[in-house]
Protein backbone atom coordinates (compact mmCIF):
# COMPACT_ATOMS: atom_id res chain seq x y z
CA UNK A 1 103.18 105.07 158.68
CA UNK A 2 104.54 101.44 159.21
CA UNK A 3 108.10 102.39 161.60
CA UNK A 4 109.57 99.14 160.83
CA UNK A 5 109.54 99.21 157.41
CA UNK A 6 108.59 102.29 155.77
CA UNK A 7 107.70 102.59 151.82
CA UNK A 8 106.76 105.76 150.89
CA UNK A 9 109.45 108.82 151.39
CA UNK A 10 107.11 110.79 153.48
CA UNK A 11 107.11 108.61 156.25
CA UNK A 12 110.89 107.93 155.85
CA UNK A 13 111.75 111.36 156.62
CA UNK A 14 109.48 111.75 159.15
CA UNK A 15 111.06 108.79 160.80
CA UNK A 16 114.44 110.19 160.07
CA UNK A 17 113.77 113.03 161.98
CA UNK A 18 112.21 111.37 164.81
CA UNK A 19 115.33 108.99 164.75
CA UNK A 20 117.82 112.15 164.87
CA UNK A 21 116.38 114.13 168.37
CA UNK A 22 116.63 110.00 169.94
CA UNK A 23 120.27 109.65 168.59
CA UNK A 24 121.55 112.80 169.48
CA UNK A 25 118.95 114.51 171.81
CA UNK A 26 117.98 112.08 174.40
CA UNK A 27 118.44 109.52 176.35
CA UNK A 28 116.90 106.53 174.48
CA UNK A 29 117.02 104.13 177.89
CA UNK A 30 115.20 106.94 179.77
CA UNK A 31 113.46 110.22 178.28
CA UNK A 32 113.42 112.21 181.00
CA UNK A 33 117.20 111.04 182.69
CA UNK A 34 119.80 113.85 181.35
CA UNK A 35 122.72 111.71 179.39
CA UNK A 36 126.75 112.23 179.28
CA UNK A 37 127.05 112.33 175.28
CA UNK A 38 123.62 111.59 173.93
CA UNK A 39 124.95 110.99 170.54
CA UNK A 40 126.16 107.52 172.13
CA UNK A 41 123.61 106.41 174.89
CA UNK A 42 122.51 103.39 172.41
CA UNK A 43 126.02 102.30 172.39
CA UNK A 44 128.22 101.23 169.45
CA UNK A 45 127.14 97.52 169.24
CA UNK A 46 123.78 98.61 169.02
CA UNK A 47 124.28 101.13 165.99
CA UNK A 48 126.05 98.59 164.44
CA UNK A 49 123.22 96.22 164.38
CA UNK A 50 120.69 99.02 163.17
CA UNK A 51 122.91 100.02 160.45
CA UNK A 52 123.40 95.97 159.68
CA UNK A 53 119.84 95.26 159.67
CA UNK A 54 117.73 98.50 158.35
CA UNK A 55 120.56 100.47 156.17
CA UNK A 56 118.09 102.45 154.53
CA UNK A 57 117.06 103.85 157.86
CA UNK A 58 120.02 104.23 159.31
CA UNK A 59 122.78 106.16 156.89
CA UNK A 60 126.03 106.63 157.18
CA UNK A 61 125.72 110.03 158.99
CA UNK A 62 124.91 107.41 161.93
CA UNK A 63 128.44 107.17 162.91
CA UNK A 64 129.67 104.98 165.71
CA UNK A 65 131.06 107.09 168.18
CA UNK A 66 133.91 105.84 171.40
CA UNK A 67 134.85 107.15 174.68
CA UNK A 68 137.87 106.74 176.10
CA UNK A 69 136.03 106.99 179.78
CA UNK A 70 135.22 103.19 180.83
CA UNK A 71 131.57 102.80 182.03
CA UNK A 72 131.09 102.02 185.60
CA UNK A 73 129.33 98.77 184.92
CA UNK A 74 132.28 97.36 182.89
CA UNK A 75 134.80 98.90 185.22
CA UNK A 76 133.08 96.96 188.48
CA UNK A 77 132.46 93.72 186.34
CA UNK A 78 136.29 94.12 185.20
CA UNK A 79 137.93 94.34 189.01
CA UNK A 80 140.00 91.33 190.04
CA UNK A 81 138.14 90.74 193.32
CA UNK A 82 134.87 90.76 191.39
CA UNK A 83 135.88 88.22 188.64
CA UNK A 84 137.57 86.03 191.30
CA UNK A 85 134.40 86.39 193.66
CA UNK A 86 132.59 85.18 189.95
CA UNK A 87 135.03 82.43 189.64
CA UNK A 88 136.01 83.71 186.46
CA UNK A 89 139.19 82.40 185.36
CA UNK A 90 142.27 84.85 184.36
CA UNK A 91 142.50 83.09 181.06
CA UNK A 92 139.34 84.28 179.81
CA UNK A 93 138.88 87.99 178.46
CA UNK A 94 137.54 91.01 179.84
CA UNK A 95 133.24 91.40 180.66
CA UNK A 96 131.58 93.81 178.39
CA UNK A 97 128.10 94.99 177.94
CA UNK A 98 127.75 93.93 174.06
CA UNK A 99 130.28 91.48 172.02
CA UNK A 100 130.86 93.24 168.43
CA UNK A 101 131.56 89.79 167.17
CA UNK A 102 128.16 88.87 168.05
CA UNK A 103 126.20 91.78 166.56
CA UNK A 104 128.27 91.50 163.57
CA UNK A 105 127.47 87.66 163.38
CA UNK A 106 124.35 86.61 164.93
CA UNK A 107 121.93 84.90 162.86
CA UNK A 108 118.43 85.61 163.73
CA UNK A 109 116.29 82.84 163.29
CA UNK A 110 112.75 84.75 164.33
CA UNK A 111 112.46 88.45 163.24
CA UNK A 112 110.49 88.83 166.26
CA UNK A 113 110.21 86.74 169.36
CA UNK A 114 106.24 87.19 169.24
CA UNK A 115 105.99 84.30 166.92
CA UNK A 116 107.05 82.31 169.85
CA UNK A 117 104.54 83.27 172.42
CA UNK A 118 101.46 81.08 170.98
CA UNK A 119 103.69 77.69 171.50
CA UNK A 120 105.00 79.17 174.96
CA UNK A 121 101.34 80.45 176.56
CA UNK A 122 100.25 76.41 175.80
CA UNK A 123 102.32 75.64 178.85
CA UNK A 124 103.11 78.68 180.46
CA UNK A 125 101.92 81.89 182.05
CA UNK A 126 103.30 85.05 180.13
CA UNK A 127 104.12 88.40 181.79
CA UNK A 128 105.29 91.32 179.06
CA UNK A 129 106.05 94.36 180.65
CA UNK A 130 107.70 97.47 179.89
CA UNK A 131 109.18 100.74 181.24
CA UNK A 132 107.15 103.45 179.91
CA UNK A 133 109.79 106.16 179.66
CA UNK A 134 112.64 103.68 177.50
CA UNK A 135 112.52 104.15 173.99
CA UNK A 136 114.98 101.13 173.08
CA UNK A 137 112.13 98.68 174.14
CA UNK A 138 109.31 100.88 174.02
CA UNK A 139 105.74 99.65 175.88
CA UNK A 140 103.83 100.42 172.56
CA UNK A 141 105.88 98.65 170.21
CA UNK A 142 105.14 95.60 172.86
CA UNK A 143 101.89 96.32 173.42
CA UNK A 144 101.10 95.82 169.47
CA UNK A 145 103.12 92.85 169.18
CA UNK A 146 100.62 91.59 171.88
CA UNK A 147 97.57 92.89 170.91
CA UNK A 148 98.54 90.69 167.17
CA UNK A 149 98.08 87.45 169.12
CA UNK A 150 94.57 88.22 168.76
CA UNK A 151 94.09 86.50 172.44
CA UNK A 152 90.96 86.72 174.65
CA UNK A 153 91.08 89.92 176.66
CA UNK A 154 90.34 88.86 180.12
CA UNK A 155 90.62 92.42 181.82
CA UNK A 156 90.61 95.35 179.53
CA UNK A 157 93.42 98.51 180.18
CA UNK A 158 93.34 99.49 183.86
CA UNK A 159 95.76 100.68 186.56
CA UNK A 160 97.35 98.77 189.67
CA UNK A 161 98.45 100.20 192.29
CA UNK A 162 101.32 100.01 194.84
CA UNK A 163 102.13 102.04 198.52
CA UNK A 164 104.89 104.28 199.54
CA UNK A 165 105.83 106.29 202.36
CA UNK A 166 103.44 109.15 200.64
CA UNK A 167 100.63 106.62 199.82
CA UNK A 168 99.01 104.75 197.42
CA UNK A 169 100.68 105.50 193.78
CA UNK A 170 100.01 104.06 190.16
CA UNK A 171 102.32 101.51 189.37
CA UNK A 172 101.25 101.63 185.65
CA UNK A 173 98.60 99.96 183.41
CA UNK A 174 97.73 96.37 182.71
CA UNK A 175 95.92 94.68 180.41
CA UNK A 176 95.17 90.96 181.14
CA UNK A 177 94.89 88.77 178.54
CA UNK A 178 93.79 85.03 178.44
CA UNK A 179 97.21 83.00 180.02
CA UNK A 180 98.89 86.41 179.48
CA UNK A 181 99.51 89.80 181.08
CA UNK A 182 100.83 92.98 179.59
CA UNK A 183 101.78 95.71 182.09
CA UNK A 184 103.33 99.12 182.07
CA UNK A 185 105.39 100.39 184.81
CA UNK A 186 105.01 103.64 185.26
CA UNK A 187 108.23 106.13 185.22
CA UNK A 188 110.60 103.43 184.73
CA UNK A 189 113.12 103.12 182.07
CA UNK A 190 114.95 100.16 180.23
CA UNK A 191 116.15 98.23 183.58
CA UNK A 192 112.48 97.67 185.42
CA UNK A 193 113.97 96.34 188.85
CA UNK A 194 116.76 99.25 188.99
CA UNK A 195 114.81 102.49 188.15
CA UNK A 196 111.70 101.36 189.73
CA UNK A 197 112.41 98.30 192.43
CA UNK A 198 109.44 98.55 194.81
CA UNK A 199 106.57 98.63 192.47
CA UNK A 200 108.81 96.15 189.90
CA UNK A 201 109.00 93.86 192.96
CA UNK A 202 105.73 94.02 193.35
CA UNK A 203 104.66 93.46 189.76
CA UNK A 204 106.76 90.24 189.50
CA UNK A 205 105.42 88.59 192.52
CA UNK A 206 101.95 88.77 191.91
CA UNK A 207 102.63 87.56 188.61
CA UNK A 208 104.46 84.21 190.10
CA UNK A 209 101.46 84.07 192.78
CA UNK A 210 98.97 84.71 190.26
CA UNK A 211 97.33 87.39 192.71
CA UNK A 212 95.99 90.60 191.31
CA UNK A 213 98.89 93.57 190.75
CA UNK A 214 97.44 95.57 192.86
CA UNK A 215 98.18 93.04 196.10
CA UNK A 216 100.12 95.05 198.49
CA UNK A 217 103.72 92.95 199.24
CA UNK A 218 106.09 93.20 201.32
CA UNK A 219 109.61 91.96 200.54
C-alpha cells in the first residue's frame, strides 16, 4: 500500500481508517500521552495543509475544529514581560504556533527535503533522528526516506545506550550510515529535547563530537 499516494480503493480505506483513530483517538505528537480534545491535537493549520495538499485523503468530514482555551505555549510567548525580555516590539502582532497565512500560501519548492541530503552530506555530517512514539514525524517514514539514499551502511541497526539513576537504559536504535546517522530515541515524542532531555542530550553531543552514542556525558 503506498500511504502517500494511494491508487487503488482498498488501500484508501484502509488508510482512511487508520487516519480516523489518529484524528480523533490519539494523540498524534505522542501515542501513549492522554490528549485534551483529540479531535484537534494536530492543530488547525496543520489540517488545513493536509486538506490543501492530499484532498482525496482528507474529506470534508475533516473539519477544523477551535478552542476558545489559549494554549500555554502561546499564552507564555504572548506575556508582556516575555516579549519585552525578547525585544519584541509592541507594534508587531501576537506569537503563535502556526501562521494560517503561511499554510494557506507557502510554495513548496521540494516535495520532500530528502532530495537535499546528497548535496548537504558532500560537506556536512547528517544526524536524522526521530521520537519513536510521534506519529506527525514518524521514525519509519524517516527511516525510508533514508534508507532511498542508497548510502553505504557503515553500522547496521543496533542500540545505544545511556545511564540513569536506575542504570544503564536503551536510548533507542541507530543505524550509521556513510557521513550519516539515523537514530531512534526511544519513548520520546515529537519534541526530542523536552520529552526525553538526558538521553536527547546525549544523542546530540556525540553526534557534534563524532564519539559513539553510547559515550556516557555529562552535561
Amino acid at each position: 500500500c503506498n500511504f502517500h499516494n494511494p491508487n487503488s480503493s482498498h488501500c484508501q480505506k484502509a488508510l482512511a481508517a487508520a487516519r480516523q483513530v489518529m484524528n480523533d483517538d490519539l494523540n498524534n505528537y505522542d501515542i501513549y500521552t492522554d490528549c485534551d480534545g483529540c479531535s484537534s491535537s494536530l492543530g488547525a493549520q496543520a489540517k488545513a495543509l493536509l486538506k490543501r495538499f492530499y484532498p482525496n485523503m482528507y474529506p470534508t468530514r475533516f473539519a477544523i475544529t477551535s478552542s476558545n482555551e489559549v494554549p500555554s505555549d502561546i499564552a507564555y510567548m504572548n506575556r508582556k514581560d516575555v516579549r519585552q525580555a525578547l525585544h519584541i516590539p509592541d507594534n508587531l502582532p501576537g506569537w503563535g504556533e502556526c501562521s494560517n497565512d503561511v499554510s494557506a500560501n507557502y510554495t513548496i519548492t521540494y516535495n520532500s527535503a530528502i532530495k537535499l541530503y546528497p548535496k548537504l552530506i558532500k560537506k556536512f555530517r547528517a544526524l536524522v533522528y526521530n521520537g519513536d512514539v510521534d506519529m506527525v514525524c514518524n521514525f519509519l517514514g524517516d527511516q525510508w526516506a533514508v534508507h532511498s539514499l542508497n548510502l553505504k551502511v557503515v553500522q547496521s541497526r543496533q542500540p545505544w545506550f545511556y545511564s540513569d539513576s536506575n542504570g544503564k537504559q536503551v536510548g533507542g536504535y541507530a543505524i550509521q550510515f556513510d557521513k550519516l546517522d539515523f537514530l531512534t530515541v526511544r519513548g520520546s515524542g515529537h519534541q526530542v529535547p523536552t520529552y526525553r532531555p538526558q538521553p536527547a542530550y546525549q544523542m546530540i553531543y556525540n553526534f557534534i563530537h563524532n564519539k559513539p552514542y553510547s559515550t556516557k556525558v555529562v552535561p
